[in-house]
PDB file of N, CA and C in Angstrom:
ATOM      1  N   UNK A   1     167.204 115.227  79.894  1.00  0.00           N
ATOM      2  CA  UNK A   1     166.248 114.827  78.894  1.00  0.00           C
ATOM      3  C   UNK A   1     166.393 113.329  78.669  1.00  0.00           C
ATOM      4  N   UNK A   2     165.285 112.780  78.567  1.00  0.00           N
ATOM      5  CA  UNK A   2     165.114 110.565  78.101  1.00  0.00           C
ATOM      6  C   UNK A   2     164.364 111.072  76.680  1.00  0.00           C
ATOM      7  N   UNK A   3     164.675 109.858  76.537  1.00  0.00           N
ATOM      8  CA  UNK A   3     164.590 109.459  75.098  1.00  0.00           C
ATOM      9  C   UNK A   3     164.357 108.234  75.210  1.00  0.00           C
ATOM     10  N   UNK A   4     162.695 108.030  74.865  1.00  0.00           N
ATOM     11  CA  UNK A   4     162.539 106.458  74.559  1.00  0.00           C
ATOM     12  C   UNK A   4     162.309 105.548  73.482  1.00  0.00           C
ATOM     13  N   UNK A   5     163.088 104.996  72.933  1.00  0.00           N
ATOM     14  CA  UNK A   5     163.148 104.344  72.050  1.00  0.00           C
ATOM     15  C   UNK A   5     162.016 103.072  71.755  1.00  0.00           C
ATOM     16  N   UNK A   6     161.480 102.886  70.891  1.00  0.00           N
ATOM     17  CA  UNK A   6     160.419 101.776  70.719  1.00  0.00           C
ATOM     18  C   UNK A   6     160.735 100.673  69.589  1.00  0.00           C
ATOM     19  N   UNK A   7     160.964  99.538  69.764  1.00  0.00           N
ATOM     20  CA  UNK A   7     161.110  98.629  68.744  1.00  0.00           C
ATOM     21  C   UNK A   7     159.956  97.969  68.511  1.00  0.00           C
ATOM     22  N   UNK A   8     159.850  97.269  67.418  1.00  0.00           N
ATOM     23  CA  UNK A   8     158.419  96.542  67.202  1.00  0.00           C
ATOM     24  C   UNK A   8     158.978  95.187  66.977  1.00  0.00           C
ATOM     25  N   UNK A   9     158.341  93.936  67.817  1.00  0.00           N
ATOM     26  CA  UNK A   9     158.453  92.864  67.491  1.00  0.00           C
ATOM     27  C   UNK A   9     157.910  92.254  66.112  1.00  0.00           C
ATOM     28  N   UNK A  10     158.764  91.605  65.302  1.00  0.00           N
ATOM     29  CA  UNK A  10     157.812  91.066  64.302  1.00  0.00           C
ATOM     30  C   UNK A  10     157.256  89.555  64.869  1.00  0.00           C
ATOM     31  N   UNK A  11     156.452  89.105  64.565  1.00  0.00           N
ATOM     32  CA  UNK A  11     156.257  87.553  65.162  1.00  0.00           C
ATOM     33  C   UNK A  11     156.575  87.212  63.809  1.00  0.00           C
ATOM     34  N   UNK A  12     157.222  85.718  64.361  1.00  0.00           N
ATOM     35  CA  UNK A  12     157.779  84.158  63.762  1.00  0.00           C
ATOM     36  C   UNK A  12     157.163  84.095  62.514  1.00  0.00           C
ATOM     37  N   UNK A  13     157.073  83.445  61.515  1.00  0.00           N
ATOM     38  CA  UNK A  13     156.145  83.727  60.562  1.00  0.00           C
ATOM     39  C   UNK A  13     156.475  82.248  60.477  1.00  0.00           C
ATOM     40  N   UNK A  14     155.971  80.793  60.954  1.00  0.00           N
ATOM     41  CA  UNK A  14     155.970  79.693  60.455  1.00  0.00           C
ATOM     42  C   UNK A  14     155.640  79.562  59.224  1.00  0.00           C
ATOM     43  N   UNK A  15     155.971  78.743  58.484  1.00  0.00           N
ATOM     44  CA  UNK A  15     155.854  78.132  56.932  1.00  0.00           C
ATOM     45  C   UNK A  15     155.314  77.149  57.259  1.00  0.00           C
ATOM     46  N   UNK A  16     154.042  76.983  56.346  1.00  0.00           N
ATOM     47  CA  UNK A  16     153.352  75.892  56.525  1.00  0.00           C
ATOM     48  C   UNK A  16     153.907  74.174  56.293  1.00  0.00           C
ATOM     49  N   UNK A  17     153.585  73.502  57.159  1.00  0.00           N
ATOM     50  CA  UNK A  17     154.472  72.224  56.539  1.00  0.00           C
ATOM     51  C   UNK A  17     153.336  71.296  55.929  1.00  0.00           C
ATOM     52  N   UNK A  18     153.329  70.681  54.351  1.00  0.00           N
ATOM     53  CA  UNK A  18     152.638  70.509  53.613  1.00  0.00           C
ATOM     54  C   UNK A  18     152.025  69.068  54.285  1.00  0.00           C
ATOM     55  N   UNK A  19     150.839  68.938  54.233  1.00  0.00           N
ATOM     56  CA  UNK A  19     150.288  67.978  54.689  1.00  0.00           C
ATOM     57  C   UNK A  19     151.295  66.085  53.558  1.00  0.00           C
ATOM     58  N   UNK A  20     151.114  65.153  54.125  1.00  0.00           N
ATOM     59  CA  UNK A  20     151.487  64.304  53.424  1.00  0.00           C
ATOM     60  C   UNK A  20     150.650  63.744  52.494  1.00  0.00           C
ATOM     61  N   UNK A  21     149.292  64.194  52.679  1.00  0.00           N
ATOM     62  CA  UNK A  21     148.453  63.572  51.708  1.00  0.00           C
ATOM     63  C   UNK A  21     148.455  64.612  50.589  1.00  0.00           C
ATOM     64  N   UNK A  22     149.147  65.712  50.225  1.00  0.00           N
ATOM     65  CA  UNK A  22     149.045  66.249  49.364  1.00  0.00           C
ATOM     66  C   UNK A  22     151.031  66.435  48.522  1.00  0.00           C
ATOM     67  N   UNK A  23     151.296  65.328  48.852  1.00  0.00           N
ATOM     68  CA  UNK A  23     152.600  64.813  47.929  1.00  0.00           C
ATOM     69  C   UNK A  23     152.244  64.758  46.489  1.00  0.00           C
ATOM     70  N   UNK A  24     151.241  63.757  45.875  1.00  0.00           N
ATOM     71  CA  UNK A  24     151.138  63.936  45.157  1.00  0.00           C
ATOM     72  C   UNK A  24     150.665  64.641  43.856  1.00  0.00           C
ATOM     73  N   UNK A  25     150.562  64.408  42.425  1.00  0.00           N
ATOM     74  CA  UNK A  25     150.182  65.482  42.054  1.00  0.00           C
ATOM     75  C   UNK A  25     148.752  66.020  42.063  1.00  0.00           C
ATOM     76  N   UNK A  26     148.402  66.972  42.201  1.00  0.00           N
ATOM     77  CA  UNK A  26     146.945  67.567  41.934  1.00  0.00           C
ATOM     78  C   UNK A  26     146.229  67.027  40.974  1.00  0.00           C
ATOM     79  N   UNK A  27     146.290  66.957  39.814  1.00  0.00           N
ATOM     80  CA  UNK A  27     145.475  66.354  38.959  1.00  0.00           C
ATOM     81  C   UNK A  27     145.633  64.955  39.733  1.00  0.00           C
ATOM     82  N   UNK A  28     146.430  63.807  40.116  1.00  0.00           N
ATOM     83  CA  UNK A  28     145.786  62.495  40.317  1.00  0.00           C
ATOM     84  C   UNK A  28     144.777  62.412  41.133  1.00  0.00           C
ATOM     85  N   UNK A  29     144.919  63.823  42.265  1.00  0.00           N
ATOM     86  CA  UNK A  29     144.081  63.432  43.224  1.00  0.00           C
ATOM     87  C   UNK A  29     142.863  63.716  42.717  1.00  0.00           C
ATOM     88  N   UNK A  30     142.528  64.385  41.823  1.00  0.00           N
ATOM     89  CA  UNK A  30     141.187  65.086  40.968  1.00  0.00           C
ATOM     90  C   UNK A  30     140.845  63.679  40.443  1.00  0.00           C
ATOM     91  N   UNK A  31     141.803  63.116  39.413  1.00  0.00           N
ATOM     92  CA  UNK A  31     141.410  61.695  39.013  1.00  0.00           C
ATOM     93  C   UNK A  31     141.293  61.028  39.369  1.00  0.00           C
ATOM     94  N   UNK A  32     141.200  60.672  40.994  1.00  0.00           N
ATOM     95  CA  UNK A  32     141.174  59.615  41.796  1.00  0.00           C
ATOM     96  C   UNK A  32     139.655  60.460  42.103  1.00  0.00           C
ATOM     97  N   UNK A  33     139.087  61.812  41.718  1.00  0.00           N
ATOM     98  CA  UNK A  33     137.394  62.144  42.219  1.00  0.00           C
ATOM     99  C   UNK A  33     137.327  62.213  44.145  1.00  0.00           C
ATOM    100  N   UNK A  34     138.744  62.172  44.516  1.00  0.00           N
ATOM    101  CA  UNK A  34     138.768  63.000  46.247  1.00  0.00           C
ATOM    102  C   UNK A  34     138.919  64.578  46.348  1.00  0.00           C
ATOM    103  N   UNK A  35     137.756  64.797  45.514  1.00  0.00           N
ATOM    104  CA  UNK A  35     137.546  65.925  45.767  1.00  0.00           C
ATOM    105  C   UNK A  35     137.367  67.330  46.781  1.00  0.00           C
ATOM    106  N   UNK A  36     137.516  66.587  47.793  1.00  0.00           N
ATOM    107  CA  UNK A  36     138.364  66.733  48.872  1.00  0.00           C
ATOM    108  C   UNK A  36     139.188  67.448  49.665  1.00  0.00           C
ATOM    109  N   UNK A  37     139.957  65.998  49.558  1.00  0.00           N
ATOM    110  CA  UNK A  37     141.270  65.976  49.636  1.00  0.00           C
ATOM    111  C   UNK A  37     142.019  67.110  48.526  1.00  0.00           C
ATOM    112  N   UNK A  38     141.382  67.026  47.166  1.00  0.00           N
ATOM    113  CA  UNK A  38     141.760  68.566  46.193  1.00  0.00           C
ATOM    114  C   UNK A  38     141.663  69.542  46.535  1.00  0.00           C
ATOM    115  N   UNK A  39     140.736  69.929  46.696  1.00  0.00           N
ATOM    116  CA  UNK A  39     140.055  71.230  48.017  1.00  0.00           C
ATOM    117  C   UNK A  39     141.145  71.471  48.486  1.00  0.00           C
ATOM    118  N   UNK A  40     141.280  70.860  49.321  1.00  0.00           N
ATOM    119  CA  UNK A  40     142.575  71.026  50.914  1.00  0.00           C
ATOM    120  C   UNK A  40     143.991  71.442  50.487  1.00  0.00           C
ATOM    121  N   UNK A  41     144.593  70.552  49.006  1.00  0.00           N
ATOM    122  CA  UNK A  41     146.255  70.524  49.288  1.00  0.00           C
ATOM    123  C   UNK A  41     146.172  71.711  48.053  1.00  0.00           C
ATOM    124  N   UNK A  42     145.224  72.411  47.117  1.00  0.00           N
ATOM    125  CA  UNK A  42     145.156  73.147  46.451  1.00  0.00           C
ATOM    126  C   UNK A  42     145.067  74.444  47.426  1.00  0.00           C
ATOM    127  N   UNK A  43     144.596  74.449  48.214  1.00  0.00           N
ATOM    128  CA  UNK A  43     144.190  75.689  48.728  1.00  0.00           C
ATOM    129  C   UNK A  43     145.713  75.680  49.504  1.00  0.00           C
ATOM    130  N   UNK A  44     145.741  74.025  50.284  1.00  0.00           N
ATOM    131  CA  UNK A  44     147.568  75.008  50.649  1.00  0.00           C
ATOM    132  C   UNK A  44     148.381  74.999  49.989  1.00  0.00           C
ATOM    133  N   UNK A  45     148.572  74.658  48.635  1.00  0.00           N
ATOM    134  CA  UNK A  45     149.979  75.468  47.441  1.00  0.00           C
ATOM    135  C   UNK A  45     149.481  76.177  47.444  1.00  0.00           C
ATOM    136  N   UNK A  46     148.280  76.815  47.462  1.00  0.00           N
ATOM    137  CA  UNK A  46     147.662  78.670  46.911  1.00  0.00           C
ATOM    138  C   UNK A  46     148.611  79.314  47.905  1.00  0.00           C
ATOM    139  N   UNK A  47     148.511  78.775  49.299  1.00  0.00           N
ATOM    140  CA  UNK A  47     149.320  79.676  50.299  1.00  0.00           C
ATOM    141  C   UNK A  47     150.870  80.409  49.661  1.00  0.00           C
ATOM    142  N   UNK A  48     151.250  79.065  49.151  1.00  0.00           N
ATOM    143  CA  UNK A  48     152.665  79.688  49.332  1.00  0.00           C
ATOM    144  C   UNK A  48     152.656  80.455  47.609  1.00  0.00           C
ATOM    145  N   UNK A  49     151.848  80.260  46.556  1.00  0.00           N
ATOM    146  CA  UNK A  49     152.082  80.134  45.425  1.00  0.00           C
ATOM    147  C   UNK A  49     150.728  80.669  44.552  1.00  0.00           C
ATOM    148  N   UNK A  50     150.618  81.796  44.730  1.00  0.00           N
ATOM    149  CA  UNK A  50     148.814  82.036  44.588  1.00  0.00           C
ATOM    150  C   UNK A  50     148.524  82.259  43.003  1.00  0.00           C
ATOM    151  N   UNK A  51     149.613  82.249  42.582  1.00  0.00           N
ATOM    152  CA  UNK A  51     149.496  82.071  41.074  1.00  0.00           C
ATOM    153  C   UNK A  51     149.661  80.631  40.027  1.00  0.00           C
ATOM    154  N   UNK A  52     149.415  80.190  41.201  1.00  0.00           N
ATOM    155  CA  UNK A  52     149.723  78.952  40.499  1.00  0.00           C
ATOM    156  C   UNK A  52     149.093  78.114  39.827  1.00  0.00           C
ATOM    157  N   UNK A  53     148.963  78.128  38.435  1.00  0.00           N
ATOM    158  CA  UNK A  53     147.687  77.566  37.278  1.00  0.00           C
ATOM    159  C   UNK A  53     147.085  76.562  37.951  1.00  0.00           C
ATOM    160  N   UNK A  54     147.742  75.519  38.049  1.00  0.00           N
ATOM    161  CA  UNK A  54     147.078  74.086  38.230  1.00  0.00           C
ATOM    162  C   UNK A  54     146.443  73.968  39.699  1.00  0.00           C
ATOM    163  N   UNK A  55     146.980  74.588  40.397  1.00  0.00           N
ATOM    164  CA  UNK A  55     146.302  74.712  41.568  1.00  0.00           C
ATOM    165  C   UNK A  55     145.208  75.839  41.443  1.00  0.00           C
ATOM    166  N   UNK A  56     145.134  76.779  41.006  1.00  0.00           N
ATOM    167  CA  UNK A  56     143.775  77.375  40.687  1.00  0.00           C
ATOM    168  C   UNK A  56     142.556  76.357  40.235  1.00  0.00           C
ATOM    169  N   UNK A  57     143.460  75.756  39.390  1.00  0.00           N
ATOM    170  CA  UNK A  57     142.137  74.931  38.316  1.00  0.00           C
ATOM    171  C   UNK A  57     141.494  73.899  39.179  1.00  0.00           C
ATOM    172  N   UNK A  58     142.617  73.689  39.530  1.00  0.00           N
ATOM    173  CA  UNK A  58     142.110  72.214  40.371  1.00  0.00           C
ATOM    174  C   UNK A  58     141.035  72.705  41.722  1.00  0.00           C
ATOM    175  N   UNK A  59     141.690  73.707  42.385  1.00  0.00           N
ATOM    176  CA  UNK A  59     140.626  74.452  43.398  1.00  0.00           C
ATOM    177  C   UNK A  59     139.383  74.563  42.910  1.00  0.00           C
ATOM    178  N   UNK A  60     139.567  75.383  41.969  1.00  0.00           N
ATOM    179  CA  UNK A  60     138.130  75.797  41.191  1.00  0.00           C
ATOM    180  C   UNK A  60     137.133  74.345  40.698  1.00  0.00           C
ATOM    181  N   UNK A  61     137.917  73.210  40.353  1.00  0.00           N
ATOM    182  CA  UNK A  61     137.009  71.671  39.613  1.00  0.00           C
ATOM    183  C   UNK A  61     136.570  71.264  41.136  1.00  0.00           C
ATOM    184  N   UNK A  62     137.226  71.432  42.053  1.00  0.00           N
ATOM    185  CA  UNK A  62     137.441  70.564  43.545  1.00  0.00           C
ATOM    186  C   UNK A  62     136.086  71.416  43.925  1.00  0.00           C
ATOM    187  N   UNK A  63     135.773  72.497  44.308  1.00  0.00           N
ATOM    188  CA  UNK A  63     134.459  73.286  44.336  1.00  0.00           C
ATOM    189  C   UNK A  63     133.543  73.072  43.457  1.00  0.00           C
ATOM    190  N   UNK A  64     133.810  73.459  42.163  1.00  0.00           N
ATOM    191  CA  UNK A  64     132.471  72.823  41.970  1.00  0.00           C
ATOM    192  C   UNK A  64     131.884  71.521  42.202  1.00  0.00           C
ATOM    193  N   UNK A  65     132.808  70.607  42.143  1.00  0.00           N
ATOM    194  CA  UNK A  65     132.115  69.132  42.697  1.00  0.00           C
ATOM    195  C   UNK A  65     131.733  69.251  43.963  1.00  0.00           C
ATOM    196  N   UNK A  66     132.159  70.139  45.124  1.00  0.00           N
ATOM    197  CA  UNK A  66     131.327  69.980  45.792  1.00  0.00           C
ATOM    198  C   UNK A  66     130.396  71.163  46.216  1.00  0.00           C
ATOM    199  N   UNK A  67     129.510  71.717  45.165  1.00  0.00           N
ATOM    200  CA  UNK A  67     128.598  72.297  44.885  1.00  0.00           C
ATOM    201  C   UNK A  67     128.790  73.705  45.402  1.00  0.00           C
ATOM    202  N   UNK A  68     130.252  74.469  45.888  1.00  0.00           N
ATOM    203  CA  UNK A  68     130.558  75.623  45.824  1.00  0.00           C
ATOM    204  C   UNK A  68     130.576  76.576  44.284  1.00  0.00           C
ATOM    205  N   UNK A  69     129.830  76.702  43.693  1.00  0.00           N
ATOM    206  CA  UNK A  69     129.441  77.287  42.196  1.00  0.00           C
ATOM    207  C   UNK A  69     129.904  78.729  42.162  1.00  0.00           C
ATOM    208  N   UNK A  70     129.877  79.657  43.010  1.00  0.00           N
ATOM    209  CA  UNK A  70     130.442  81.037  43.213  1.00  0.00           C
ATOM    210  C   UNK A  70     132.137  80.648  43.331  1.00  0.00           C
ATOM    211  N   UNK A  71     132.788  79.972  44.411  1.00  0.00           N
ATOM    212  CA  UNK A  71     134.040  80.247  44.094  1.00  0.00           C
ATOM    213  C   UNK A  71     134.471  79.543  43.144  1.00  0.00           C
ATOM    214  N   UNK A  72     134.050  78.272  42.521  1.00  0.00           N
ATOM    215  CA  UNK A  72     134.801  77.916  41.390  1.00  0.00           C
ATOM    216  C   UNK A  72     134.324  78.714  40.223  1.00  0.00           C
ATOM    217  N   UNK A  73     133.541  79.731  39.606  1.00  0.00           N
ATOM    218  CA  UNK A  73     133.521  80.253  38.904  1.00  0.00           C
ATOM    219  C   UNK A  73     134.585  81.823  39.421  1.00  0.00           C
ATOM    220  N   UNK A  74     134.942  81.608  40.155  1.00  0.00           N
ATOM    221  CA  UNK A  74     136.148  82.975  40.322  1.00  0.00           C
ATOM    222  C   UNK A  74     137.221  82.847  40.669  1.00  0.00           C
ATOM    223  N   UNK A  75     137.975  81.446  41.225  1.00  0.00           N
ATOM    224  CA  UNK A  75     139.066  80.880  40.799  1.00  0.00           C
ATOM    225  C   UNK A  75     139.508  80.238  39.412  1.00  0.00           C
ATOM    226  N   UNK A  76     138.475  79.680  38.520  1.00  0.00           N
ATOM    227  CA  UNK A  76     138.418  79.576  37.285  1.00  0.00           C
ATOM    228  C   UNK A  76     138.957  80.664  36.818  1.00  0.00           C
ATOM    229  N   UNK A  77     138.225  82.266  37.095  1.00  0.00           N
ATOM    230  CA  UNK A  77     138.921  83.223  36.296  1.00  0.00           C
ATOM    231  C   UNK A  77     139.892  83.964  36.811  1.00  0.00           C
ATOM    232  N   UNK A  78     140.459  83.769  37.675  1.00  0.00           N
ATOM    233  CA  UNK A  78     141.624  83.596  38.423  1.00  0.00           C
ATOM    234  C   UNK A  78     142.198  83.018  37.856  1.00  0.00           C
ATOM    235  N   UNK A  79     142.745  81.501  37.401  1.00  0.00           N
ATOM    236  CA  UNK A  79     143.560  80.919  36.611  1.00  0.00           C
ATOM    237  C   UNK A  79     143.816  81.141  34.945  1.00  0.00           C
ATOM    238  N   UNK A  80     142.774  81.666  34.501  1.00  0.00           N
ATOM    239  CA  UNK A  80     142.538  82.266  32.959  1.00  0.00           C
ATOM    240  C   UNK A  80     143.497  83.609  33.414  1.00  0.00           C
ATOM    241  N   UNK A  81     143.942  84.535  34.101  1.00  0.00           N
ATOM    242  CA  UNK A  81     144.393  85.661  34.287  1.00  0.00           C
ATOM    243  C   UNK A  81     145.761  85.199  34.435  1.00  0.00           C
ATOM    244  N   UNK A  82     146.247  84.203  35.502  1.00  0.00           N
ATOM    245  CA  UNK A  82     147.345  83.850  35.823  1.00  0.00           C
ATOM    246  C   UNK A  82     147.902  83.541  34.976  1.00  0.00           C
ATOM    247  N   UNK A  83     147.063  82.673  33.873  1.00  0.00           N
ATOM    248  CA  UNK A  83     147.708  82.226  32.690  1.00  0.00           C
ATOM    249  C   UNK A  83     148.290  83.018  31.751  1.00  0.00           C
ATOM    250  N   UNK A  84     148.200  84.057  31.914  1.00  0.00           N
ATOM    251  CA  UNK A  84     148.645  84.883  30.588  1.00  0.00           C
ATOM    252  C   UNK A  84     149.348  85.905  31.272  1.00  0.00           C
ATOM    253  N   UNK A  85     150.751  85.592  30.416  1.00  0.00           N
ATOM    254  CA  UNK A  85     152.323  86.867  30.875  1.00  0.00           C
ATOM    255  C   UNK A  85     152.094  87.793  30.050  1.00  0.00           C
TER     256      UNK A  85
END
């Protein structure tokens, strides 16, 4: 009698490495109006951190400026939820 055994590979799971233009903080880049550039380094802290107030908010202001009106009205309430333990 065989007996075959089956293992499952997991693949690598790289961690994203944070872009350099998103060092600083989220709100400056909002106040600097590179709305953008907000977009981008908000959506990658969401990756690692999906609860994360200020990056909700800022996602959600970063969309609506640029005339995405559906998701910043549901990351908005996304961050109103997060907010409260």
């Amino acid at each position: 009698m065989c007996c075959l055994v089956v293992f499952t590979a997991q693949p690598s799971v790289a961690k994203p490495v944070p872009d350099p233009a998103c060092r600083g903080a989220l709100g400056d880049i909002i106040a600097a109006r590179d709305f953008s550039l907000a977009y981008f380094c908000a959506a990658e802290r969401l990756q690692t951190t999906p609860d994360d107030t200020e990056a909700l908010l800022v996602f959600a202001r970063a969309a609506q400026e640029l005339g995405q009106w559906d998701v910043a009205v549901s990351y908005a309430e996304r961050a109103r939820g997060a907010g409260i333990s």
